[in-house]
Protein backbone atom coordinates (compact mmCIF):
# COMPACT_ATOMS: atom_id res chain seq x y z
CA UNK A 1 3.02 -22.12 17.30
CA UNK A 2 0.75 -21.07 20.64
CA UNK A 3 -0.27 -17.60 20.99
CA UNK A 4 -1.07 -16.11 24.49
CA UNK A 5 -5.18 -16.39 25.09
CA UNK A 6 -5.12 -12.45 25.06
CA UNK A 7 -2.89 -10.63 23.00
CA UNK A 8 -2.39 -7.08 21.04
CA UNK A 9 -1.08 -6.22 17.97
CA UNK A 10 0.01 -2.36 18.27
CA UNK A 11 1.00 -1.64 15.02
CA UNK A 12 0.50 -1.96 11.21
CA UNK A 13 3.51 -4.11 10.46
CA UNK A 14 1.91 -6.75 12.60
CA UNK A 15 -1.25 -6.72 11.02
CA UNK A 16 -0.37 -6.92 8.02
CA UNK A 17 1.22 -10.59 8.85
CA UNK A 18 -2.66 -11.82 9.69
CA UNK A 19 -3.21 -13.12 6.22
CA UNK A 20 -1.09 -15.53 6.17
CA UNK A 21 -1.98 -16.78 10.64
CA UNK A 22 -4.45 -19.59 10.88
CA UNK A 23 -7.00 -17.25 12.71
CA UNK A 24 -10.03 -20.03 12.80
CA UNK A 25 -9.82 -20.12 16.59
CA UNK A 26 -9.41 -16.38 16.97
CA UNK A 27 -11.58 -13.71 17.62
CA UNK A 28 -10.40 -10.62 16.63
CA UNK A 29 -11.32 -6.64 17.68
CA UNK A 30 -10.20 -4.10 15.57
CA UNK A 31 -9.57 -0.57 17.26
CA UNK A 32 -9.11 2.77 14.79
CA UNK A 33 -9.98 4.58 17.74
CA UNK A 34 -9.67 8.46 15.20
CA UNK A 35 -11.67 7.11 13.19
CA UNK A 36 -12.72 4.39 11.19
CA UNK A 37 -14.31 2.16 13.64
CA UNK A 38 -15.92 4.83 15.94
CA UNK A 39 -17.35 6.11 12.40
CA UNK A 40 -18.97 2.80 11.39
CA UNK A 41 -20.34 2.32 14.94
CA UNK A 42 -21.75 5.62 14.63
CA UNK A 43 -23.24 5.00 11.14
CA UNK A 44 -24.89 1.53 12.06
CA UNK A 45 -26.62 3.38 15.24
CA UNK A 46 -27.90 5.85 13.07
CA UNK A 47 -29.15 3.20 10.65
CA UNK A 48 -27.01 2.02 8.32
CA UNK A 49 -27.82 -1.27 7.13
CA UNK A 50 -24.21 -2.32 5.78
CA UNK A 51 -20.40 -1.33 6.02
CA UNK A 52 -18.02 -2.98 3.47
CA UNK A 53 -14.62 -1.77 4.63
CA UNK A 54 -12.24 -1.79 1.46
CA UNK A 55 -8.47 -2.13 1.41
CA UNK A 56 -7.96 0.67 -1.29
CA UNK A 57 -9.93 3.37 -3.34
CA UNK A 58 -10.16 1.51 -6.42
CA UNK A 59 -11.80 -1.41 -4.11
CA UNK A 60 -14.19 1.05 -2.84
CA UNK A 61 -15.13 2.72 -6.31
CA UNK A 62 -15.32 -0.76 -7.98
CA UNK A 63 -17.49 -1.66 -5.37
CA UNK A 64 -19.84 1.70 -5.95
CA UNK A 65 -19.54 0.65 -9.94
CA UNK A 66 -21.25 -2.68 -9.05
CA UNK A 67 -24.19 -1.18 -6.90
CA UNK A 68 -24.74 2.74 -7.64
CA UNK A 69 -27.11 2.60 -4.52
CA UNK A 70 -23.87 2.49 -2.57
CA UNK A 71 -22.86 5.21 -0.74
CA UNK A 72 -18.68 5.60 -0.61
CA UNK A 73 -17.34 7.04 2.45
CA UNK A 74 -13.58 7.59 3.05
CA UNK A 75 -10.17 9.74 3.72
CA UNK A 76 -6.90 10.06 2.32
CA UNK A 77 -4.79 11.99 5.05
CA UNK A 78 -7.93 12.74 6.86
CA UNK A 79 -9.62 14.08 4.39
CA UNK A 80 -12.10 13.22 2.14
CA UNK A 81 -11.65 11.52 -0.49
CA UNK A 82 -12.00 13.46 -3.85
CA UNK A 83 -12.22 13.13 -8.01
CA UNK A 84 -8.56 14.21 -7.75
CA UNK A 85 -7.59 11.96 -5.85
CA UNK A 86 -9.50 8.79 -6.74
CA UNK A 87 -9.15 9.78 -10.23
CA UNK A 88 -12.83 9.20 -10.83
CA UNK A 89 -15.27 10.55 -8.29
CA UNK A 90 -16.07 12.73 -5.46
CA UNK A 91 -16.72 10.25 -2.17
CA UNK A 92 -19.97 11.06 -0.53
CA UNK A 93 -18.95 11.20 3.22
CA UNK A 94 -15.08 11.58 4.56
CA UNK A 95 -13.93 9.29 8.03
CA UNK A 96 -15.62 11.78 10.84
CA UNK A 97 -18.45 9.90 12.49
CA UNK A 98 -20.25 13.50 13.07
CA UNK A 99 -20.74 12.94 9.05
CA UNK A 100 -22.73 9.43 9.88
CA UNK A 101 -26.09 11.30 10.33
CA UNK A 102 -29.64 9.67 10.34
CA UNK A 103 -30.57 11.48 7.49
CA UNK A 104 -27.33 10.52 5.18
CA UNK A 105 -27.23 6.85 6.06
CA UNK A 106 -30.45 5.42 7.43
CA UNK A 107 -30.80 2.31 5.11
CA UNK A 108 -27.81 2.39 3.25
CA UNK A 109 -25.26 1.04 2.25
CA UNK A 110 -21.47 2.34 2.43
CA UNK A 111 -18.75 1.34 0.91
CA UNK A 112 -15.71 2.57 2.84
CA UNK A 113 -11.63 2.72 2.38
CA UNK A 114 -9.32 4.77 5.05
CA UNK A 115 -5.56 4.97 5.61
CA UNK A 116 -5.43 2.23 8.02
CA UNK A 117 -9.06 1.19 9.82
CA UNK A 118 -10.37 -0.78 6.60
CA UNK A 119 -6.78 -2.46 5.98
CA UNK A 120 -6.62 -3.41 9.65
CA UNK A 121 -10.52 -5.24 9.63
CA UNK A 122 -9.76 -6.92 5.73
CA UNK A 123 -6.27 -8.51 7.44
CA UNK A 124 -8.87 -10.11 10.20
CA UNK A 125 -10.81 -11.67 7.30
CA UNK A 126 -9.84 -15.22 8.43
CA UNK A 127 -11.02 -14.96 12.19
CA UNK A 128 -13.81 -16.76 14.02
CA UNK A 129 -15.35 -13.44 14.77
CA UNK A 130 -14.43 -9.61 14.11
CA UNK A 131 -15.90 -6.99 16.10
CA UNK A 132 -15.59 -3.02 15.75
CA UNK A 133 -13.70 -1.94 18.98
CA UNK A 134 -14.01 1.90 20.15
CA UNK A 135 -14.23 4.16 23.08
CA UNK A 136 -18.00 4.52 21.73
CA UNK A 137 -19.10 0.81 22.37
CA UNK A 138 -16.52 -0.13 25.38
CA UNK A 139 -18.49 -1.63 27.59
CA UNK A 140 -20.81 -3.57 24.96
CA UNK A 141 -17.92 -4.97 23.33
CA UNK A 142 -16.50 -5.91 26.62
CA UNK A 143 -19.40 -7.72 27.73
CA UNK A 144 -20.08 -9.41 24.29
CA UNK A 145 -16.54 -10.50 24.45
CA UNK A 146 -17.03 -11.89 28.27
CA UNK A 147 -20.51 -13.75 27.04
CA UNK A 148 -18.74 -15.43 23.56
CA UNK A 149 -15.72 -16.06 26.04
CA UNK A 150 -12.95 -16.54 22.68
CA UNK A 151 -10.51 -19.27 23.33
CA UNK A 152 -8.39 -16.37 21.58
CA UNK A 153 -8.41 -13.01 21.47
CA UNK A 154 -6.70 -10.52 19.28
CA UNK A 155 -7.02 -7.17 19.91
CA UNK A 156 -5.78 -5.05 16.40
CA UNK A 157 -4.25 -1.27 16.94
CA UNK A 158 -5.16 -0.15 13.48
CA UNK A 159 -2.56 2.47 13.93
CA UNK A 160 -1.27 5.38 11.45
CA UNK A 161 0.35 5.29 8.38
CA UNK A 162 2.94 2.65 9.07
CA UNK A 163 3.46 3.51 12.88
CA UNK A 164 1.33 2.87 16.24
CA UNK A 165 -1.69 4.94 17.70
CA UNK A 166 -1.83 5.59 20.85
CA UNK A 167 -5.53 6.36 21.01
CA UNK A 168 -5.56 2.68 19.62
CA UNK A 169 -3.55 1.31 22.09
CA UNK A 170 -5.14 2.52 25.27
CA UNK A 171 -8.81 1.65 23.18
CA UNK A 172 -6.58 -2.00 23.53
CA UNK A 173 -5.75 -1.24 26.79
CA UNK A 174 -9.31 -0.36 28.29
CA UNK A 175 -10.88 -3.50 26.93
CA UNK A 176 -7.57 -5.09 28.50
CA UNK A 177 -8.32 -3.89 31.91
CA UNK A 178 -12.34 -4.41 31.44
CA UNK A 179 -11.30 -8.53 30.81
CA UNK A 180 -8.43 -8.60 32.88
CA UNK A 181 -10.15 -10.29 35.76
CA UNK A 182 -11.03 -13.29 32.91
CA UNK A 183 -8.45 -13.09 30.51
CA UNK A 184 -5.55 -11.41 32.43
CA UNK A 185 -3.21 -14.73 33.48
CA UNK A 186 -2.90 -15.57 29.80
CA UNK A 187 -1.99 -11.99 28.55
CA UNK A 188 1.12 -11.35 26.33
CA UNK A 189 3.56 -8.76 27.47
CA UNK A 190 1.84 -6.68 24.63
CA UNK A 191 -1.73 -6.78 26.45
CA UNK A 192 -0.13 -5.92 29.60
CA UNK A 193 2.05 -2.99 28.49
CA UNK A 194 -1.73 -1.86 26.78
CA UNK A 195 -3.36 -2.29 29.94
CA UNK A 196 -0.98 -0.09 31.99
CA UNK A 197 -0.95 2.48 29.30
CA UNK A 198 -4.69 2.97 29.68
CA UNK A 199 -4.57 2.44 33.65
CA UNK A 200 -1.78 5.25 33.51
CA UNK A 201 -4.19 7.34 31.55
CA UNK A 202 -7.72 6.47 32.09
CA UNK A 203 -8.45 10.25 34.46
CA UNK A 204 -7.15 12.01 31.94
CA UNK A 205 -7.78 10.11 28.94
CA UNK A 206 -8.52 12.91 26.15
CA UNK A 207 -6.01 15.31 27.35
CA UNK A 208 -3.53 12.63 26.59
CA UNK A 209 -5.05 10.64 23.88
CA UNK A 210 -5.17 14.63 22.23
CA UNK A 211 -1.27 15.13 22.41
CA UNK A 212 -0.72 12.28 20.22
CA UNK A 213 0.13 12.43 16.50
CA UNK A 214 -3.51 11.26 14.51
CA UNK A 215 -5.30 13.70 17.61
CA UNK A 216 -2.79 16.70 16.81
CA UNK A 217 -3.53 16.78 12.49
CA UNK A 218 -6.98 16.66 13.42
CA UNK A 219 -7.37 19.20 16.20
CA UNK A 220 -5.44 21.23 13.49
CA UNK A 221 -8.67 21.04 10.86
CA UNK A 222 -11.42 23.05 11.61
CA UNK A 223 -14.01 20.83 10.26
CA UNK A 224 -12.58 17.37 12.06
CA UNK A 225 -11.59 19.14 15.36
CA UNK A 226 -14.52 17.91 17.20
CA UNK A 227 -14.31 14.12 16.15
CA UNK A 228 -11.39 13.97 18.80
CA UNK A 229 -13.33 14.60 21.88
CA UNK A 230 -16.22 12.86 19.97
CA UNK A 231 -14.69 10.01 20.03
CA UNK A 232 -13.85 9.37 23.14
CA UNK A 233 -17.13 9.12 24.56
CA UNK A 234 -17.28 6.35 26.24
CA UNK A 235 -20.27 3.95 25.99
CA UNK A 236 -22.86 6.32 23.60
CA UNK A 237 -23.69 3.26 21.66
CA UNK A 238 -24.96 -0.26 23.68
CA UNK A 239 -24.13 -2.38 20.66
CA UNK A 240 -21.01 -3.69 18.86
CA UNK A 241 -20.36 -3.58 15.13
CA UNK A 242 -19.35 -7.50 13.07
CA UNK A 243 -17.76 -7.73 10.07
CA UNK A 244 -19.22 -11.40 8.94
CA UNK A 245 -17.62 -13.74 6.68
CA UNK A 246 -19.01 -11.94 3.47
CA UNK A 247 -16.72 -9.22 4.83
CA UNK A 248 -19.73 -6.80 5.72
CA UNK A 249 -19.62 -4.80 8.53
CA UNK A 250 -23.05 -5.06 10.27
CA UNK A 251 -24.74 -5.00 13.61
């Protein structure tokens, strides 16, 4: 089976099909736009040495159990994760990147499970490369994408619960648009409906990226309010995140 040179997956149900794709020749960009990725990329700027995104709590606790250094960062509905609900411990950071401070993670390790971000980057474990995508790294990614020129690329909405993102899809969309001129005759109808979301959108980007469903439950918690327009700062960070083969996220 051929797949188009540029496609996009824009919802779980699609991801979860990776394992089982022969992904050797594929590179793959994972966008959890609010939050996951635009929390790691903010935790490796400020110095973390190490990401390992896990598919479930007990993944992420097991993890902690074989390296107490570890630190374990997470949410469950958007929230921290906590003894309750793990049914064992307290996480140390929740899923907002304004939580990724120098002073928490500077030479550390995290260990990290969320709804949908850390499932979405473990389905990509098979792919030539895997790269954090994010409003906060948009250009770097686009340009490190342009230089490694993929003779595939998959671009994966990480999406919410078991439905589609939008704030993922126009993240798709914009790095759509940014390749379009090199990847752009060999788009799937996928890529191109991304592409003219985020074309559709791109002057008023956080007003509408804000009306959707994952930007409404957050702009509804006091404490997570101000990752929306957080993360949709485009280009704060001049690097892009890898998970590797040992299925560590690092820079």
């Amino acid at each position: 089976m051929s797949f188009p040179k540029l496609d996009v997956l824009l919802s779980p149900v699609e991801f979860e099909s990776l394992p089982g794709r022969d992904l050797s020749a594929t590179c793959c960009v994972v966008f959890d736009v609010l939050r996951a990725t635009s929390t790691m990329t903010v935790a490796l700027a400020n110095g973390a040495t190490g990401i390992l995104p896990c598919g479930t709590i007990d993944e992420a606790v097991a993890a902690r159990a074989a390296d107490p250094n570890l630190l374990l960062a997470g949410e469950r509905g958007g929230l921290r994760i906590t003894a309750e609900i793990s049914g064992s411990m307290g996480f140390d950071l929740g899923n907002s990147p304004r939580e990724m401070i120098t002073e928490t993670v500077s030479g550390r390790q995290l260990a990290m499970t969320t709804t949908n971000g850390t499932r979405a980057l473990k389905a990509c474990a098979g792919a030539r490369r895997v790269w954090l995508g994010c409003f906060l790294n948009l250009s770097a990614l686009g340009q490190t994408i342009r230089d490694y020129r993929p003779e595939q690329l998959l671009l994966v909405c990480a999406g919410t619960g078991e439905n589609s993102a939008l704030e993922d899809v126009l993240g798709a969309g914009a790095i759509c648009d940014f390749l379009w001129n090199d990847l752009g005759q060999a788009a799937s109808d996928a890529a191109r409906l991304a592409r003219d979301h985020y074309c559709n959108s791109r002057d008023q980007l956080l007003e509408i990226a804000s009306q959707a469903a994952n930007a409404r439950r957050l702009l509804g918690i006091a404490g997570l309010a101000k990752d929306v327009a957080f993360c949709f700062e485009r280009d704060a960070y001049p690097f892009v995140g890898e998970m590797g083969a040992d299925g560590w996220v690092t820079v």
